[in-house]
Protein backbone atom coordinates (compact mmCIF):
# COMPACT_ATOMS: atom_id res chain seq x y z
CA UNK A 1 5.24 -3.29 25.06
CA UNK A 2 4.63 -1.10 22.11
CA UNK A 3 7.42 0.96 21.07
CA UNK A 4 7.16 5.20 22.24
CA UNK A 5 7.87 6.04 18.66
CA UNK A 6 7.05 4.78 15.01
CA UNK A 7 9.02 5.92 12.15
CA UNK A 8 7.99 5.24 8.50
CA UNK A 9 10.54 4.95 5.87
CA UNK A 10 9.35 4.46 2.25
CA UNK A 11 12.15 3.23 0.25
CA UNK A 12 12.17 3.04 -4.04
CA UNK A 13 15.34 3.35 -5.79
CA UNK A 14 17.83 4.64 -2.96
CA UNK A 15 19.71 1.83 -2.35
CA UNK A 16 22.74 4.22 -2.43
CA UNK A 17 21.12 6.51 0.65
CA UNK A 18 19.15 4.03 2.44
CA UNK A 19 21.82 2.65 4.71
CA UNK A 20 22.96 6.29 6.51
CA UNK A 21 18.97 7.16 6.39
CA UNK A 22 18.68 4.09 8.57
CA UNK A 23 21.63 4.33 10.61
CA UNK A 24 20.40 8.12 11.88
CA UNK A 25 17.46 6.28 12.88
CA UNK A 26 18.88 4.09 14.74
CA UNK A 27 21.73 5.98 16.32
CA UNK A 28 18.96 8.49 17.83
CA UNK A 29 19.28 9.31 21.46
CA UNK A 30 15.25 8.54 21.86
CA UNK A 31 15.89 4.66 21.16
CA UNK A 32 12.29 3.28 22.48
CA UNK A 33 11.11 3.23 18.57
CA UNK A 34 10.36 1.11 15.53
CA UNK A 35 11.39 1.48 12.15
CA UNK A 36 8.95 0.57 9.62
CA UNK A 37 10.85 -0.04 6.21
CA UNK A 38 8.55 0.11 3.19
CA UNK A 39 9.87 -1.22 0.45
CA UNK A 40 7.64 0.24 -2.54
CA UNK A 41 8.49 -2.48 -5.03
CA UNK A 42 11.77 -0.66 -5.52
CA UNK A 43 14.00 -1.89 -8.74
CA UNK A 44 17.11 -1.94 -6.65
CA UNK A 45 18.71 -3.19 -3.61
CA UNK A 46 16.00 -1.28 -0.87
CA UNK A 47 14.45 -4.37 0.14
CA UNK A 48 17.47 -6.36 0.71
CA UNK A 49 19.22 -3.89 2.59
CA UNK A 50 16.21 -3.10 4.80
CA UNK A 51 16.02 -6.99 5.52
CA UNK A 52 19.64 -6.91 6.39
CA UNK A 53 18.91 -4.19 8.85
CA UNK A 54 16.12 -6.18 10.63
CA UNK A 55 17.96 -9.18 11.26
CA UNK A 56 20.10 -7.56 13.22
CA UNK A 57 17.99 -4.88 15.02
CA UNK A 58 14.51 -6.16 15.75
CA UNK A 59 13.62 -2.28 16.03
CA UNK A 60 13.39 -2.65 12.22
CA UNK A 61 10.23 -4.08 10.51
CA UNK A 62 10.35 -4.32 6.81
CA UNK A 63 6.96 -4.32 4.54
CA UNK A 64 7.50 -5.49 0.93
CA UNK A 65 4.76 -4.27 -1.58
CA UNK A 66 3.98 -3.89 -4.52
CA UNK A 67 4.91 -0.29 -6.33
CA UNK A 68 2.33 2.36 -5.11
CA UNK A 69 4.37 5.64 -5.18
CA UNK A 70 5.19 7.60 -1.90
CA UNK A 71 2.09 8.25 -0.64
CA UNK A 72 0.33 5.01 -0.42
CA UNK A 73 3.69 3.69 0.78
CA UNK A 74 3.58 5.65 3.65
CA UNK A 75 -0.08 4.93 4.44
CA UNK A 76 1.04 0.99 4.88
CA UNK A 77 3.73 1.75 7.46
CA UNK A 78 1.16 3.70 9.02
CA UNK A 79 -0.99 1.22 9.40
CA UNK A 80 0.98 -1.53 10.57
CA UNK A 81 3.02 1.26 13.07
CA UNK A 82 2.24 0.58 17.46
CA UNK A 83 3.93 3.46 18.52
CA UNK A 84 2.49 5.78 20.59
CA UNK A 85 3.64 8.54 18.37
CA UNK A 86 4.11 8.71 14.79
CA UNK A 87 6.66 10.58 12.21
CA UNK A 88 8.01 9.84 8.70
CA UNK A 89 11.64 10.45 6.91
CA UNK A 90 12.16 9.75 3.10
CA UNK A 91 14.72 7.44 2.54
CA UNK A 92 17.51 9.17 1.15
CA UNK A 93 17.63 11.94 4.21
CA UNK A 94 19.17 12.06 7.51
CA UNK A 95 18.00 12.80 11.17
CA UNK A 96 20.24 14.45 13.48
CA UNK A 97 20.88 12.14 16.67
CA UNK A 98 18.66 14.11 19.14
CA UNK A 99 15.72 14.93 16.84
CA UNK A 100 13.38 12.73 17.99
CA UNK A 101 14.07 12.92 21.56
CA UNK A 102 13.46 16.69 21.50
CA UNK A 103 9.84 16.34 19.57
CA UNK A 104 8.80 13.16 21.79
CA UNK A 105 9.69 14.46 24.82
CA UNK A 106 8.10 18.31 23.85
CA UNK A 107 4.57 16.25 23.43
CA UNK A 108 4.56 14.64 26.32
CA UNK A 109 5.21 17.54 28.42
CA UNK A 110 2.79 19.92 26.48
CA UNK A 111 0.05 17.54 25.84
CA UNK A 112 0.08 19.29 22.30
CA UNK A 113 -1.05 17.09 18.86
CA UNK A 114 2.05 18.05 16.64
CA UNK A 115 5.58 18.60 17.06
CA UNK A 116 7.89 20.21 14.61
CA UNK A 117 11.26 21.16 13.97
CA UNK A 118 13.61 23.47 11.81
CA UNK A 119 15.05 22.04 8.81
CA UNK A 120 18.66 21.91 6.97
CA UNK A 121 18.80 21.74 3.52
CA UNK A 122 21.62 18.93 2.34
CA UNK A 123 23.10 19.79 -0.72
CA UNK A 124 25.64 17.38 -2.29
CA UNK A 125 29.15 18.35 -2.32
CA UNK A 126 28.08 21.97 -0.59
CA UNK A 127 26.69 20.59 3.02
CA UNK A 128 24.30 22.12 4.99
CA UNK A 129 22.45 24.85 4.49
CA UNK A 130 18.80 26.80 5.77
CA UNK A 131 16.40 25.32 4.42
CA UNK A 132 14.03 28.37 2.79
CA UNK A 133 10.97 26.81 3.20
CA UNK A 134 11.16 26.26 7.06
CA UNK A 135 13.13 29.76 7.85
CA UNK A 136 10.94 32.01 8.57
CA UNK A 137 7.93 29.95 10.16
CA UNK A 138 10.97 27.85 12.54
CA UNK A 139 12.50 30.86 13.36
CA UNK A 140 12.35 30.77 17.11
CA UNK A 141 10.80 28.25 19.41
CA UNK A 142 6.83 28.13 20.15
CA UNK A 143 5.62 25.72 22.25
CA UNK A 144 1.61 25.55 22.34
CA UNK A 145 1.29 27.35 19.49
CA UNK A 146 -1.28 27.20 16.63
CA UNK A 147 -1.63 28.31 12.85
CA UNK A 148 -4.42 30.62 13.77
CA UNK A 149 -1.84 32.20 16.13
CA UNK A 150 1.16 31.87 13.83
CA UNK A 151 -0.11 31.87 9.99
CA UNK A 152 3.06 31.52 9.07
CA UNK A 153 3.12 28.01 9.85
CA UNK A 154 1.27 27.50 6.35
CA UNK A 155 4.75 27.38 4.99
CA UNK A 156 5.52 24.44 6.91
CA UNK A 157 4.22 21.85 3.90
CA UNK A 158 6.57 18.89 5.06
CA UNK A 159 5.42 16.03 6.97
CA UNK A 160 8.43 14.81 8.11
CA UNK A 161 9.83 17.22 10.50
CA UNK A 162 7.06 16.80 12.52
CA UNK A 163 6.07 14.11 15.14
CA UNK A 164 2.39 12.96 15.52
CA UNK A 165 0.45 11.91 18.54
CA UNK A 166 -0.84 8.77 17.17
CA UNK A 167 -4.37 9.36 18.52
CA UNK A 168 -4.84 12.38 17.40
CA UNK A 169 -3.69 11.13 13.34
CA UNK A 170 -5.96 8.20 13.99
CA UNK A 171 -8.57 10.50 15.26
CA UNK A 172 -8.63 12.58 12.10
CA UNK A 173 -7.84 9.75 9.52
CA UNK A 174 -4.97 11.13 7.70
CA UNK A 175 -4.04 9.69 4.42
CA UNK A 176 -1.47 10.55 1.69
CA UNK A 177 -3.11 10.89 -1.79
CA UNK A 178 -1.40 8.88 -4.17
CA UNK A 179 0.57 11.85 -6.54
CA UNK A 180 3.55 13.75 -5.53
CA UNK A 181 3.33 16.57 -3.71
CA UNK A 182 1.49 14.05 -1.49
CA UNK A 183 2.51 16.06 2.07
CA UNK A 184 0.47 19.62 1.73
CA UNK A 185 -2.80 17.71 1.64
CA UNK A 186 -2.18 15.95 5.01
CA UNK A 187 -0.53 18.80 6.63
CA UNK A 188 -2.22 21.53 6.21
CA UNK A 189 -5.44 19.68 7.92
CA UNK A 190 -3.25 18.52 10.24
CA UNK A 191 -2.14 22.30 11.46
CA UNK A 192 -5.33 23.26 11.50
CA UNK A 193 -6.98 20.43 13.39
CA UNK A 194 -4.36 20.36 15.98
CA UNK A 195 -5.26 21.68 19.43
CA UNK A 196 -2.32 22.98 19.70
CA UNK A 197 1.51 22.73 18.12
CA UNK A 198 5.20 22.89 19.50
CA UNK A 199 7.26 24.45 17.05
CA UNK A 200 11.06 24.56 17.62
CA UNK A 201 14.27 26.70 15.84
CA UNK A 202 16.22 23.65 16.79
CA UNK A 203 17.48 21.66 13.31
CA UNK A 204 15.20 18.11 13.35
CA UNK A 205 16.37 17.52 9.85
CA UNK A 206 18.81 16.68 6.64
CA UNK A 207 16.34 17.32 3.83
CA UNK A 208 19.03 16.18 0.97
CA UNK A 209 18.79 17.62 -2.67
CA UNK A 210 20.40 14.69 -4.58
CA UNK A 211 22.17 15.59 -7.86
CA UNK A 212 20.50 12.76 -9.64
CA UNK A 213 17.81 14.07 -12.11
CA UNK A 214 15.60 11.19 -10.80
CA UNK A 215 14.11 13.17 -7.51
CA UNK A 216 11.13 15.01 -7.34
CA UNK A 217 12.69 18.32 -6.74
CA UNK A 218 15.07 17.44 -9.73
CA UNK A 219 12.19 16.91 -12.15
CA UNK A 220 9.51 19.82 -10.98
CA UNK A 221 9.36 21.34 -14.14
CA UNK A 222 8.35 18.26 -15.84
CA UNK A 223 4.85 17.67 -17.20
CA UNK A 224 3.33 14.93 -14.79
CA UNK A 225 5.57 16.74 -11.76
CA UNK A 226 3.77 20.14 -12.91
CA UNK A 227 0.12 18.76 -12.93
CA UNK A 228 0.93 16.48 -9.45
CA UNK A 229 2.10 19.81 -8.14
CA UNK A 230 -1.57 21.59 -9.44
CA UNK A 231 -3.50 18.46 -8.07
CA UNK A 232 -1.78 18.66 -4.58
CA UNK A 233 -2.65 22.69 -4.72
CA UNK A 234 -6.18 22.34 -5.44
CA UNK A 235 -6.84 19.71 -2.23
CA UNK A 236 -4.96 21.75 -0.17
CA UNK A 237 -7.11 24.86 -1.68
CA UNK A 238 -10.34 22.77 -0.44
CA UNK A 239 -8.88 22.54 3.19
């Protein structure tokens, strides 16, 4: 039987944060999921650490391609995912054991087309912290809630604190564009096509700032990041 849950996990370069990324996965309490490793041509160890992982937990599926960037990345394990529902986690964060068990469980007793959660912010050699971007919109729990009702939710640019009925993403034909900044595109539609959204104060996530310079967040200021950053603005300003 198809699994209740698909999780995508693009992987380029992490090879030091892809095991524990992986191992919240698979220690969650919701365990009726599949894990959908892509490795994005990455330059290090991704792919053969992934591959170890699926040998010994056939929950783990492991797509090797070419380098795309995040974005298209994620659009492959999308395509290849069964689950009935749908979310995404970047490689090098972590997902607290009960996270998807609370979103899952909140859509199938709602009937709603999104489910989303609060966010920590993982700072190396400081721990965990609010993340600003998701304070004020996860706040307090909403269930059945919409961004019409609740503007604020236009802060809420990440697209993996959320779970996705996967009708309802197939319905609409999301797709990642292939820059950075790739989420606001996706779910800003998303918010505003969903019938209706559960929204919970509850942490569902260890967004990790990395001290490398490498990241995205680490290298916003620089030219390509800055003019990703514009491109991803002016889609979402179309929306």
């Amino acid at each position: 039987m198809p699994p209740l849950l698909s999780v995508v996990v693009p992987a380029y370069g992490v090879g030091e944060y892809l095991p524990a990324c992986l191992d919240s996965i698979l220690a969650q309490t919701l365990t009726d999921l599949e894990v959908i490793v892509v490795d994005d041509g990455s330059p290090d160890e991704c792919g053969e650490i992934a591959d170890d992982y699926a040998a010994v937990d056939e929950r783990v599926i492991v797509l090797h391609t070419e380098n795309q960037g995040l974005g298209p990345a994620r659009n492959e394990g999308a395509r290849v995912a069964t689950g009935q529902y749908l979310t995404f986690a970047d490689s090098d964060d972590l997902i607290p054991p009960r996270a998807y068990e609370l979103l899952v469980s909140s859509l199938e007793r709602t009937g709603s087309d999104i489910a989303a959660g609060n966010t920590w912010r993982y700072i190396e050699g400081k721990g965990n912290v609010q993340s600003w971007t998701h304070a004020e919109a996860f706040a307090e729990t909403r269930i059945k809630t919409h961004i019409r009702d609740f503007p604020t939710l236009i802060r809420d640019r990440m697209v993996w604190n959320k779970v996705y009925r996967r009708s309802f993403w197939d319905e609409h034909g999301f797709e990642f564009p292939a820059i950075r900044y790739e989420d606001y595109p996706v779910t800003l539609p998303a918010h505003l096509k969903a019938t209706s959204v559960d929204i919970f104060a509850d942490k569902v996530y260890h967004w990790r700032q990395r001290l490398a310079e490498n990241s995205i967040t680490q290298r916003s200021l620089e030219l390509d990041n800055l003019t990703d950053r514009v491109v991803s603005a002016e889609l979402t300003l179309d929306v």
